[in-house]
PDB file of N, CA and C in Angstrom:
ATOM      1  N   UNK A   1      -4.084 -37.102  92.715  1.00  0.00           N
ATOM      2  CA  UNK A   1      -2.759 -37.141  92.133  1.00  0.00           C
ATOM      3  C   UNK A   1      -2.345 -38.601  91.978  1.00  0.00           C
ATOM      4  N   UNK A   2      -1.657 -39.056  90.530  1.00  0.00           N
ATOM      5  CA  UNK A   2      -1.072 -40.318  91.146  1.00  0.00           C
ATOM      6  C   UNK A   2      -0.605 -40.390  90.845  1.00  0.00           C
ATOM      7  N   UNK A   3       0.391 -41.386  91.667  1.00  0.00           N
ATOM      8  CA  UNK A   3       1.531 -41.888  91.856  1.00  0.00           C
ATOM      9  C   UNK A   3       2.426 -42.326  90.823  1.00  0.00           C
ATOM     10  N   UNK A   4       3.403 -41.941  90.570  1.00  0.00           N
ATOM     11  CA  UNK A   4       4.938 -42.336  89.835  1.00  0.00           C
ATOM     12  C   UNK A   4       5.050 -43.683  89.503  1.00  0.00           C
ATOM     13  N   UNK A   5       5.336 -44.058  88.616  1.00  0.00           N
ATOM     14  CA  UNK A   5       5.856 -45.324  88.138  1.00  0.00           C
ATOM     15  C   UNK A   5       7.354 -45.253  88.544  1.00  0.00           C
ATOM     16  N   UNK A   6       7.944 -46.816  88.649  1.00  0.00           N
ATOM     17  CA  UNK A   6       9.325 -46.706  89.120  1.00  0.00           C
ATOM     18  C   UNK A   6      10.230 -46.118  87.226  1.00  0.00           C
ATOM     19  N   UNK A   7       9.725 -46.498  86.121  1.00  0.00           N
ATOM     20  CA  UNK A   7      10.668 -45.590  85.261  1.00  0.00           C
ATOM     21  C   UNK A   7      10.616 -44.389  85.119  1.00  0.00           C
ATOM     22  N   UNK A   8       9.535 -44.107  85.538  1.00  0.00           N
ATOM     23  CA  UNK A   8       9.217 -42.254  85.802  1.00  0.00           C
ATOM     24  C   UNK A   8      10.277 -41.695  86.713  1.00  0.00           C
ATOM     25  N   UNK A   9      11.066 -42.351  87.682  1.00  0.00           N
ATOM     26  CA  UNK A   9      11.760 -42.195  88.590  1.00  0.00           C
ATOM     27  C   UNK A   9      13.136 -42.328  87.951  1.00  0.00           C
ATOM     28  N   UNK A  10      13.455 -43.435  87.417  1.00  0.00           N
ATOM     29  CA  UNK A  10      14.422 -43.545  86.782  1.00  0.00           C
ATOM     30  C   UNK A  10      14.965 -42.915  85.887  1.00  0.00           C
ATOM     31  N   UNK A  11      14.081 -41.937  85.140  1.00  0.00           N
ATOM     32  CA  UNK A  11      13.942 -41.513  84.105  1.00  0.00           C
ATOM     33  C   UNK A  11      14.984 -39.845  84.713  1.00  0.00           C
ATOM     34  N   UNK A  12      13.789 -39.451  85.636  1.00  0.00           N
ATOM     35  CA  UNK A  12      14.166 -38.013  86.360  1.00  0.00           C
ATOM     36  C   UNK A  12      15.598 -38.192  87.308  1.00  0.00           C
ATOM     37  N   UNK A  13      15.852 -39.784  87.215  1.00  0.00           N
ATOM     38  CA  UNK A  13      17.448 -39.334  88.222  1.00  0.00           C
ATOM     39  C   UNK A  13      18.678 -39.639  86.900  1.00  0.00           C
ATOM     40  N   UNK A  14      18.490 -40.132  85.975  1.00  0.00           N
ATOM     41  CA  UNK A  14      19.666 -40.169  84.544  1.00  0.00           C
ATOM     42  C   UNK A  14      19.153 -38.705  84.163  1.00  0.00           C
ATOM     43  N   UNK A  15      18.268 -37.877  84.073  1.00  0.00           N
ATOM     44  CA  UNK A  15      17.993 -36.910  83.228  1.00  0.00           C
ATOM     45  C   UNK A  15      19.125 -35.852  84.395  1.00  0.00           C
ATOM     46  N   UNK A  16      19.029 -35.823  85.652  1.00  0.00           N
ATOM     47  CA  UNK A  16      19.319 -35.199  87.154  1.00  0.00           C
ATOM     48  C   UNK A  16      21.316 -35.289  86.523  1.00  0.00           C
ATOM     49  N   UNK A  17      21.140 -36.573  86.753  1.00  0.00           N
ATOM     50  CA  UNK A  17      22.583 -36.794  86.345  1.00  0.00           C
ATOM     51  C   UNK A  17      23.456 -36.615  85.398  1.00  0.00           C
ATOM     52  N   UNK A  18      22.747 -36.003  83.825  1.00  0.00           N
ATOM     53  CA  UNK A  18      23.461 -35.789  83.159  1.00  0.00           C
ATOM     54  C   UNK A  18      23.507 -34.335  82.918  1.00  0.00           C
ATOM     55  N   UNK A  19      22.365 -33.637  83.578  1.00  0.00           N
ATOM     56  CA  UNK A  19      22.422 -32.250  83.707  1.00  0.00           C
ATOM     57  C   UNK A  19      23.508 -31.985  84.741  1.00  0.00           C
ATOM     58  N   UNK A  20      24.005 -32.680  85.624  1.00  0.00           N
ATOM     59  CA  UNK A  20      25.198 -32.153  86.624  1.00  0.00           C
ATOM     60  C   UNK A  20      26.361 -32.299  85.881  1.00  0.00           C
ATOM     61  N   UNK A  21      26.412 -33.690  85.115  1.00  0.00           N
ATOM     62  CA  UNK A  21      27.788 -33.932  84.291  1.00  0.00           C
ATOM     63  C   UNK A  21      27.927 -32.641  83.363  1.00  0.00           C
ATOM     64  N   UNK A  22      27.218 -32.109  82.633  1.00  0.00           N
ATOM     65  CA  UNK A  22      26.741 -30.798  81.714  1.00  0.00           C
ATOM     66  C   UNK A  22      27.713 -30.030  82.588  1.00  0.00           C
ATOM     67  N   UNK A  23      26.866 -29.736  83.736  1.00  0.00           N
ATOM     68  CA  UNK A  23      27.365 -28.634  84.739  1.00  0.00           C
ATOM     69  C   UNK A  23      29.004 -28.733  85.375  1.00  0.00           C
ATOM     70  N   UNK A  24      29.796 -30.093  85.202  1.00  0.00           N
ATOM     71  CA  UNK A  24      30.822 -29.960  86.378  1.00  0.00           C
ATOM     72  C   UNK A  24      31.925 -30.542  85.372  1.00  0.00           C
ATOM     73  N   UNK A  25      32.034 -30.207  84.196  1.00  0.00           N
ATOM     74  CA  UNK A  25      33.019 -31.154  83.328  1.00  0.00           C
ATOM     75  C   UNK A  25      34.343 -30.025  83.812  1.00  0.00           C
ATOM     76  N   UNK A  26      35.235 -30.606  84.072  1.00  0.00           N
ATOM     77  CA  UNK A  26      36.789 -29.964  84.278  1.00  0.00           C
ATOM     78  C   UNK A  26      37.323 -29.323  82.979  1.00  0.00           C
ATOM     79  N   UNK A  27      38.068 -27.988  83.516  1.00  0.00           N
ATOM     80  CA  UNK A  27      38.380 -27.512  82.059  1.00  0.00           C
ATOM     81  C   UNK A  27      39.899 -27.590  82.264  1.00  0.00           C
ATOM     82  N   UNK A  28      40.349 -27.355  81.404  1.00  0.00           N
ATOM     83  CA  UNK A  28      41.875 -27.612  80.746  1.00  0.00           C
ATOM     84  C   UNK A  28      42.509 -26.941  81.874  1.00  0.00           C
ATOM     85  N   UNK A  29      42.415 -25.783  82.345  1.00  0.00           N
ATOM     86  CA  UNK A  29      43.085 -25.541  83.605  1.00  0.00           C
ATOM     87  C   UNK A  29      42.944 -25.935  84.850  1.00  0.00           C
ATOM     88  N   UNK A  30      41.736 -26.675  85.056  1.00  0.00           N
ATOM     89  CA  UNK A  30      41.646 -27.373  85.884  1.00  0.00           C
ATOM     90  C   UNK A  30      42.620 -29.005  86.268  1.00  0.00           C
ATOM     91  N   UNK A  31      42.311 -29.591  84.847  1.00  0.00           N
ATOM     92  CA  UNK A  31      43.711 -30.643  84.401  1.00  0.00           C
ATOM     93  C   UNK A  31      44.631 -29.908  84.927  1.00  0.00           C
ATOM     94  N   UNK A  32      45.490 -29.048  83.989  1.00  0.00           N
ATOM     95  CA  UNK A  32      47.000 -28.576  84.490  1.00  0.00           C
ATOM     96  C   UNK A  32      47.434 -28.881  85.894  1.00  0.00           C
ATOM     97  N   UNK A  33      46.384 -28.001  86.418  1.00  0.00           N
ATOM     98  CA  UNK A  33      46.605 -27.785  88.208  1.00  0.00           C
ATOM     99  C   UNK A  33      46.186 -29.012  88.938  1.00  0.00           C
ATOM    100  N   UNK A  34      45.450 -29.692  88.490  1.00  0.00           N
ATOM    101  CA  UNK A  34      45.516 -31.627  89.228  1.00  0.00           C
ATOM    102  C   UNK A  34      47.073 -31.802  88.818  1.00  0.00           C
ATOM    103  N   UNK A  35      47.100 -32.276  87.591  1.00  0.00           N
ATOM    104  CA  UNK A  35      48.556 -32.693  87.122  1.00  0.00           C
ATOM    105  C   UNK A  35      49.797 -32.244  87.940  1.00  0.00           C
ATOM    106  N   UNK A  36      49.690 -30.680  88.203  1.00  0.00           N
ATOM    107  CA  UNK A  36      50.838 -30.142  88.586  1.00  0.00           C
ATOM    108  C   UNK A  36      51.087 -30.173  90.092  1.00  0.00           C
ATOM    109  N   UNK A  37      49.776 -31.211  90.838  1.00  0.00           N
ATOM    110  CA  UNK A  37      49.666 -30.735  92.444  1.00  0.00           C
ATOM    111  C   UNK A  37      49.855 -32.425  92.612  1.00  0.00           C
ATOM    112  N   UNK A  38      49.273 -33.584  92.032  1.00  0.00           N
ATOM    113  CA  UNK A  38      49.552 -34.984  92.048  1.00  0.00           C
ATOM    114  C   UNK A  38      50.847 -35.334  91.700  1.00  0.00           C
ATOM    115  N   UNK A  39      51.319 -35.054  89.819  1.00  0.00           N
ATOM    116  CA  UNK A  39      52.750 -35.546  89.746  1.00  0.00           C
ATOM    117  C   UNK A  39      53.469 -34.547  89.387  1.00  0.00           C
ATOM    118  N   UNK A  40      53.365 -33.287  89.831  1.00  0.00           N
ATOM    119  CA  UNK A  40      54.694 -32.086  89.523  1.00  0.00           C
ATOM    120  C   UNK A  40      54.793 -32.313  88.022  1.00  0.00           C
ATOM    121  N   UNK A  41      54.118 -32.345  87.621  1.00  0.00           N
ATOM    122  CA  UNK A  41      54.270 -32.279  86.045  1.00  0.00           C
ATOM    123  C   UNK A  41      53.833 -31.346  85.381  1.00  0.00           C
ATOM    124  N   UNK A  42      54.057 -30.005  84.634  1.00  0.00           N
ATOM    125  CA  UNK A  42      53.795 -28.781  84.284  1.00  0.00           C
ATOM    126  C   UNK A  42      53.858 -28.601  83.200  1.00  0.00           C
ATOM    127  N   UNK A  43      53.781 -27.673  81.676  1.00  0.00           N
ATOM    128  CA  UNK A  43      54.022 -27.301  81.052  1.00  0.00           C
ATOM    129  C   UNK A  43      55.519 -26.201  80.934  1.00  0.00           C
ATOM    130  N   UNK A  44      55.228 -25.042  81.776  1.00  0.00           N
ATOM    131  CA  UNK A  44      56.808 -24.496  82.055  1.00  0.00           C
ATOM    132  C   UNK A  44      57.612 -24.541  82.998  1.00  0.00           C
ATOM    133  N   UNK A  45      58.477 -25.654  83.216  1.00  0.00           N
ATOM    134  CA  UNK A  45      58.741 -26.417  84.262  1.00  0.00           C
ATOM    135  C   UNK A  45      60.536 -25.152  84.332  1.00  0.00           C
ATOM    136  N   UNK A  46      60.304 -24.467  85.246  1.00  0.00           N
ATOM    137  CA  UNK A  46      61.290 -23.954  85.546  1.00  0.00           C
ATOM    138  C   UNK A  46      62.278 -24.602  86.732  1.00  0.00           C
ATOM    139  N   UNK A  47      62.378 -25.827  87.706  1.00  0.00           N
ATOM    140  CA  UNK A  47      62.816 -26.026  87.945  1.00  0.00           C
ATOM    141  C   UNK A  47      63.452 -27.442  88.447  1.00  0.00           C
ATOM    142  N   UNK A  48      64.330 -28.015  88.769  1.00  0.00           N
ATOM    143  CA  UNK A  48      64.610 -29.158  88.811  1.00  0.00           C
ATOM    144  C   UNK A  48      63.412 -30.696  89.759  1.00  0.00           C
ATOM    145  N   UNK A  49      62.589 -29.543  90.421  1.00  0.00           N
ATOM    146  CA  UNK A  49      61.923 -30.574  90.977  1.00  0.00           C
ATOM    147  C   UNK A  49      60.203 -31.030  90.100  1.00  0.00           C
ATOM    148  N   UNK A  50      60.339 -30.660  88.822  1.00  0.00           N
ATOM    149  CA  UNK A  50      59.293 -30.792  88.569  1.00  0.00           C
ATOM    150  C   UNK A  50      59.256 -31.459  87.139  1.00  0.00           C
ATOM    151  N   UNK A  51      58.417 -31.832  86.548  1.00  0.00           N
ATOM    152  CA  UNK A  51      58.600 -32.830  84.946  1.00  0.00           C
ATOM    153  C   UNK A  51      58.034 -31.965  83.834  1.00  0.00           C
ATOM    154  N   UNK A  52      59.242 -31.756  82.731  1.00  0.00           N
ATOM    155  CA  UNK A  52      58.083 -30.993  82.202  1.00  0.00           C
ATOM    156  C   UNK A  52      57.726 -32.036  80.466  1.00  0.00           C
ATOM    157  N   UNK A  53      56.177 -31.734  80.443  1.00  0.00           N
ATOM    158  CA  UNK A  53      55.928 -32.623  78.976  1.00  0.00           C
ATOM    159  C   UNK A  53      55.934 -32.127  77.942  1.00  0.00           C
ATOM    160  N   UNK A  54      56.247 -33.205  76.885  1.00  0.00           N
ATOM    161  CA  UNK A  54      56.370 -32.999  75.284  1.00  0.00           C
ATOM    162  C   UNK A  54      55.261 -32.887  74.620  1.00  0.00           C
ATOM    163  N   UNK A  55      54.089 -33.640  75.070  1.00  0.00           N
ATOM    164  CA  UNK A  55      52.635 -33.632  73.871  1.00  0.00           C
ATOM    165  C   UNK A  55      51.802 -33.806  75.433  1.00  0.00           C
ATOM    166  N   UNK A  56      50.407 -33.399  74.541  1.00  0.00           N
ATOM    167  CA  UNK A  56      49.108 -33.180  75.507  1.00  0.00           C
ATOM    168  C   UNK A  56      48.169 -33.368  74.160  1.00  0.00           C
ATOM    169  N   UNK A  57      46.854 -33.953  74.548  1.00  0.00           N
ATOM    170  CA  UNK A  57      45.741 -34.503  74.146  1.00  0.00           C
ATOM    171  C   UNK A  57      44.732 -34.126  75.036  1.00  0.00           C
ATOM    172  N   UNK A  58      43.722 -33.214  74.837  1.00  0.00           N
ATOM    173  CA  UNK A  58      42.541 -32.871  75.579  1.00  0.00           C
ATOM    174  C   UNK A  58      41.047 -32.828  74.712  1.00  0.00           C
ATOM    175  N   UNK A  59      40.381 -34.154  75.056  1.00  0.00           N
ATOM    176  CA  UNK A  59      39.292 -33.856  74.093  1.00  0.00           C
ATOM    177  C   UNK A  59      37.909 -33.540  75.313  1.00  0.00           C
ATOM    178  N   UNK A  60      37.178 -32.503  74.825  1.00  0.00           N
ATOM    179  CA  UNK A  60      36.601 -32.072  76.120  1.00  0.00           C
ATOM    180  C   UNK A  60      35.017 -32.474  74.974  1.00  0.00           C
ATOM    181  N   UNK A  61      33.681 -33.165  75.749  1.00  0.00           N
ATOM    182  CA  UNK A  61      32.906 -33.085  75.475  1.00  0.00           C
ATOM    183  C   UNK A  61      31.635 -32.288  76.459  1.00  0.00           C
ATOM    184  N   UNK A  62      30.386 -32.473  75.695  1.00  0.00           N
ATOM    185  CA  UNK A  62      29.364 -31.519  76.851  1.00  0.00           C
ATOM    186  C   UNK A  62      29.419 -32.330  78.146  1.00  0.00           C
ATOM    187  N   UNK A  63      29.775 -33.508  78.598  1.00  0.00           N
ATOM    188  CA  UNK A  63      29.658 -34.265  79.561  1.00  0.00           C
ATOM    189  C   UNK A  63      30.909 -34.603  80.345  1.00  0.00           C
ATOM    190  N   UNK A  64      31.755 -34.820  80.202  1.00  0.00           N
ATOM    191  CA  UNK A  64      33.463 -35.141  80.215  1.00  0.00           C
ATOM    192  C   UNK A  64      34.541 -34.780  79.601  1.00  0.00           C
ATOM    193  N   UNK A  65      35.882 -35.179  80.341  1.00  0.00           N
ATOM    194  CA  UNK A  65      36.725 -34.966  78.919  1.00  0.00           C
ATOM    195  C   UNK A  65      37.902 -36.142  79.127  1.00  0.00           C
ATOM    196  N   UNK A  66      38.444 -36.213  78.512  1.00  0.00           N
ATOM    197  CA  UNK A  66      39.420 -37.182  78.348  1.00  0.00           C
ATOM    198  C   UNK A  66      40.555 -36.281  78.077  1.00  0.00           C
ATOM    199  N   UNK A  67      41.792 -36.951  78.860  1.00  0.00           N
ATOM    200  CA  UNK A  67      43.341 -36.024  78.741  1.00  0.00           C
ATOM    201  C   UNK A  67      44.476 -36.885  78.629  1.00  0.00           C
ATOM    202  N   UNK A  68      45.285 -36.961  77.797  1.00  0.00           N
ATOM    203  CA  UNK A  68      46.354 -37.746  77.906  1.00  0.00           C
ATOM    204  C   UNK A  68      47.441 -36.764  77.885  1.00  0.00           C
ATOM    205  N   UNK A  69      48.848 -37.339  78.665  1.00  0.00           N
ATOM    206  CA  UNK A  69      49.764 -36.282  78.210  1.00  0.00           C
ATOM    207  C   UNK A  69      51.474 -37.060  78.374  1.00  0.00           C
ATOM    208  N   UNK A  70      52.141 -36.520  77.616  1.00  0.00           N
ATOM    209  CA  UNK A  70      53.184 -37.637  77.929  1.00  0.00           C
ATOM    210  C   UNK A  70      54.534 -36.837  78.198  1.00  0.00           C
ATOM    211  N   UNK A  71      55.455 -37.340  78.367  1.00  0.00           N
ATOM    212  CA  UNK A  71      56.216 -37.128  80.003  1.00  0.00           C
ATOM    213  C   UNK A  71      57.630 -36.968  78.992  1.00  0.00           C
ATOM    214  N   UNK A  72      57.653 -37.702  77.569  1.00  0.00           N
ATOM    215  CA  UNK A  72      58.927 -38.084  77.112  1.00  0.00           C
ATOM    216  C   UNK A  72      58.576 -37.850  75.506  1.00  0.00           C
ATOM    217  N   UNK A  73      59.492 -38.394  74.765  1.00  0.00           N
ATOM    218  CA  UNK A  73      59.409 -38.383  73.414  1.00  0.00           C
ATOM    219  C   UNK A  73      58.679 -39.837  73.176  1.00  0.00           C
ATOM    220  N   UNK A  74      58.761 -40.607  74.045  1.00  0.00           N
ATOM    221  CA  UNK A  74      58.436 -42.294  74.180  1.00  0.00           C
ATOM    222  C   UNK A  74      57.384 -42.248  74.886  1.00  0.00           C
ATOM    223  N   UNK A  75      55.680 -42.747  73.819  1.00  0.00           N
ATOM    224  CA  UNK A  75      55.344 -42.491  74.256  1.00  0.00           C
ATOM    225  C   UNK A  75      54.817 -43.588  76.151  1.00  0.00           C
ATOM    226  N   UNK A  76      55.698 -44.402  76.500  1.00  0.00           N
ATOM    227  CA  UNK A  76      55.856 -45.113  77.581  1.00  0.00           C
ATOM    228  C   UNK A  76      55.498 -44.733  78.755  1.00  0.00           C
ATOM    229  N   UNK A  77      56.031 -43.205  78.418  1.00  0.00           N
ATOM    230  CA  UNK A  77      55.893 -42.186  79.953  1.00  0.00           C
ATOM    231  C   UNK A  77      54.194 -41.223  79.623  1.00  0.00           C
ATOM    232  N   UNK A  78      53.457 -42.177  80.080  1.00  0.00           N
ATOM    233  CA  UNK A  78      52.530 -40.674  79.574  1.00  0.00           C
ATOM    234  C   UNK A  78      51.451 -41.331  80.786  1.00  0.00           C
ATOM    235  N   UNK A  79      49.907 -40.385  80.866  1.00  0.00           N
ATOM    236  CA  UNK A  79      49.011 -40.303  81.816  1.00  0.00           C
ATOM    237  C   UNK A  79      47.759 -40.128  80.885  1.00  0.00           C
ATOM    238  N   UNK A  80      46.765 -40.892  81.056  1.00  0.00           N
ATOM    239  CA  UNK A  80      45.655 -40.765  80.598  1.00  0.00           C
ATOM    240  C   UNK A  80      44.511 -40.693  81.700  1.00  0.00           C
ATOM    241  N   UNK A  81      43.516 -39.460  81.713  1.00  0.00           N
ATOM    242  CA  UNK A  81      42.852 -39.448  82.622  1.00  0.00           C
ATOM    243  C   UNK A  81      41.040 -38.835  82.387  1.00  0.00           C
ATOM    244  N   UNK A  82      40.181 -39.255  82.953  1.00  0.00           N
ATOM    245  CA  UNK A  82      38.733 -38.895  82.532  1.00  0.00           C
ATOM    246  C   UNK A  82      38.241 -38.376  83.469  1.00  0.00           C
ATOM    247  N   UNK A  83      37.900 -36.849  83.046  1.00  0.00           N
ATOM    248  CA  UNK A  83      37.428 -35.393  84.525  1.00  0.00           C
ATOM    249  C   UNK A  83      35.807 -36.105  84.045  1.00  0.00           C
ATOM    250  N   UNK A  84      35.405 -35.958  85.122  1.00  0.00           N
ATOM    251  CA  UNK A  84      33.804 -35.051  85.297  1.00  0.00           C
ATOM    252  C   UNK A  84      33.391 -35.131  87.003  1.00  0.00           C
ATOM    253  N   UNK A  85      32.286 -34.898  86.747  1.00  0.00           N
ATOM    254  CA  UNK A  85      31.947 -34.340  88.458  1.00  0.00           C
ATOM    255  C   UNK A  85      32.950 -33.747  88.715  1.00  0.00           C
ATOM    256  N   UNK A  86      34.001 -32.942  88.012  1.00  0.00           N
ATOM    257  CA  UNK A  86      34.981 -31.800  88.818  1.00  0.00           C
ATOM    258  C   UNK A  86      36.608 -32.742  89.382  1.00  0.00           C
ATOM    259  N   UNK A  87      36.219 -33.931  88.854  1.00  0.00           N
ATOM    260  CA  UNK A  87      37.116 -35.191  89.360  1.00  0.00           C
ATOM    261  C   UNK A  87      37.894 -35.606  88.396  1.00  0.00           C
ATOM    262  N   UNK A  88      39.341 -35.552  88.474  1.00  0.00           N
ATOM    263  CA  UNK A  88      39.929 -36.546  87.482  1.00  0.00           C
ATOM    264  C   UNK A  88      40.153 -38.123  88.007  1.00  0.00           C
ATOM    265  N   UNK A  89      39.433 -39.406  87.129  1.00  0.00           N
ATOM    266  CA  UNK A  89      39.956 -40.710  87.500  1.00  0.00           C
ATOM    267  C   UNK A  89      41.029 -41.106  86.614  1.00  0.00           C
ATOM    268  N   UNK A  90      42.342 -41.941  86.857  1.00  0.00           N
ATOM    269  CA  UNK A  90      43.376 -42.212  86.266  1.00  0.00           C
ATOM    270  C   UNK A  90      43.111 -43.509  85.605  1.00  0.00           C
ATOM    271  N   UNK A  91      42.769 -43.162  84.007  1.00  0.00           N
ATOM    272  CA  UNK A  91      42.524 -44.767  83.100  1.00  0.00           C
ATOM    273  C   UNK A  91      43.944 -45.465  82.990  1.00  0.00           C
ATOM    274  N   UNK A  92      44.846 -44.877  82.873  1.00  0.00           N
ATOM    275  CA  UNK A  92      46.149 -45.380  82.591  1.00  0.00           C
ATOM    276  C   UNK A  92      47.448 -44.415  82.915  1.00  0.00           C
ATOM    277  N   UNK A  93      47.984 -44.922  83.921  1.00  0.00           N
ATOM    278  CA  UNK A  93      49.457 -44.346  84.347  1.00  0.00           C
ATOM    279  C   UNK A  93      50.803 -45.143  84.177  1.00  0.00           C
ATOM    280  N   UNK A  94      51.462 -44.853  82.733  1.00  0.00           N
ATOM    281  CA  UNK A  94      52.577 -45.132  82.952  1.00  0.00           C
ATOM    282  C   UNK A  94      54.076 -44.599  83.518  1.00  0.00           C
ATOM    283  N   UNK A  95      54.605 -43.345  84.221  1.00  0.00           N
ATOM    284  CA  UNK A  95      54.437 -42.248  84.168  1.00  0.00           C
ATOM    285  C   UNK A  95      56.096 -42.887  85.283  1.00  0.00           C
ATOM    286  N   UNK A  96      56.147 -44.319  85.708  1.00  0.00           N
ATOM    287  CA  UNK A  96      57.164 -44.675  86.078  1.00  0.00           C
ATOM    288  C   UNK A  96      57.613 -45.690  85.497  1.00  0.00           C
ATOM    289  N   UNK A  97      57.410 -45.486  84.062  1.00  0.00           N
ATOM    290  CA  UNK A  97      57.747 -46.949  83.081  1.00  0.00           C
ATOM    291  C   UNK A  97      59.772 -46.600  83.084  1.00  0.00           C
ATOM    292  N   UNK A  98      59.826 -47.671  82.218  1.00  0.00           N
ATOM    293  CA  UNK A  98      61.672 -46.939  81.876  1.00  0.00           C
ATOM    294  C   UNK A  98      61.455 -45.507  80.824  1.00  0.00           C
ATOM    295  N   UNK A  99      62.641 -45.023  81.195  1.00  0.00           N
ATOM    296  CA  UNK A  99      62.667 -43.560  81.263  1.00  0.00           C
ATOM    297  C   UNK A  99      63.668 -43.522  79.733  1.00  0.00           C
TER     298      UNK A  99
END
């Protein structure tokens, strides 16, 4: 038998890794319920302790997705964020700009 080259290796852990990204991209209800458990921010915001928004942006690909959503008519107040591995990271929070 022989032995692996180191790009043979390299090769099988990006191939490893994008088959999990495939596998763990966050779906739109998954967003909501981050959103609504981090900044109380909801779609049917029935009550005074919670924010409710004007526009949403969800572009979901086979690997990730990207979400923006904004808080006001301006768009000043809004949240932009990128799921995968099941994770949302925050690219941009303005979300305590002026109101």
């Amino acid at each position: 038998m022989r032995k692996m080259k180191l790009w043979e290796y390299i090769v099988i852990a990006i191939t490893v890794l994008i088959v999990l990204m495939g596998n763990t991209v966050p779906s739109d209800e998954e967003y909501h319920k981050w959103l609504e458990a981090q900044y109380k921010i909801k779609k049917n915001c029935d009550s005074i302790r919670c924010i409710n928004y004007s526009s949403e942006g969800i572009t979901t690909t086979p690997f990730f997705m990207i979400a923006e959503t904004n808080t006001s008519k301006r768009s000043k107040r809004s949240i932009k964020v990128l799921g995968v591995y099941k994770t949302f990271f925050v690219l941009e929070n303005n979300l305590n700009g002026e109101s």
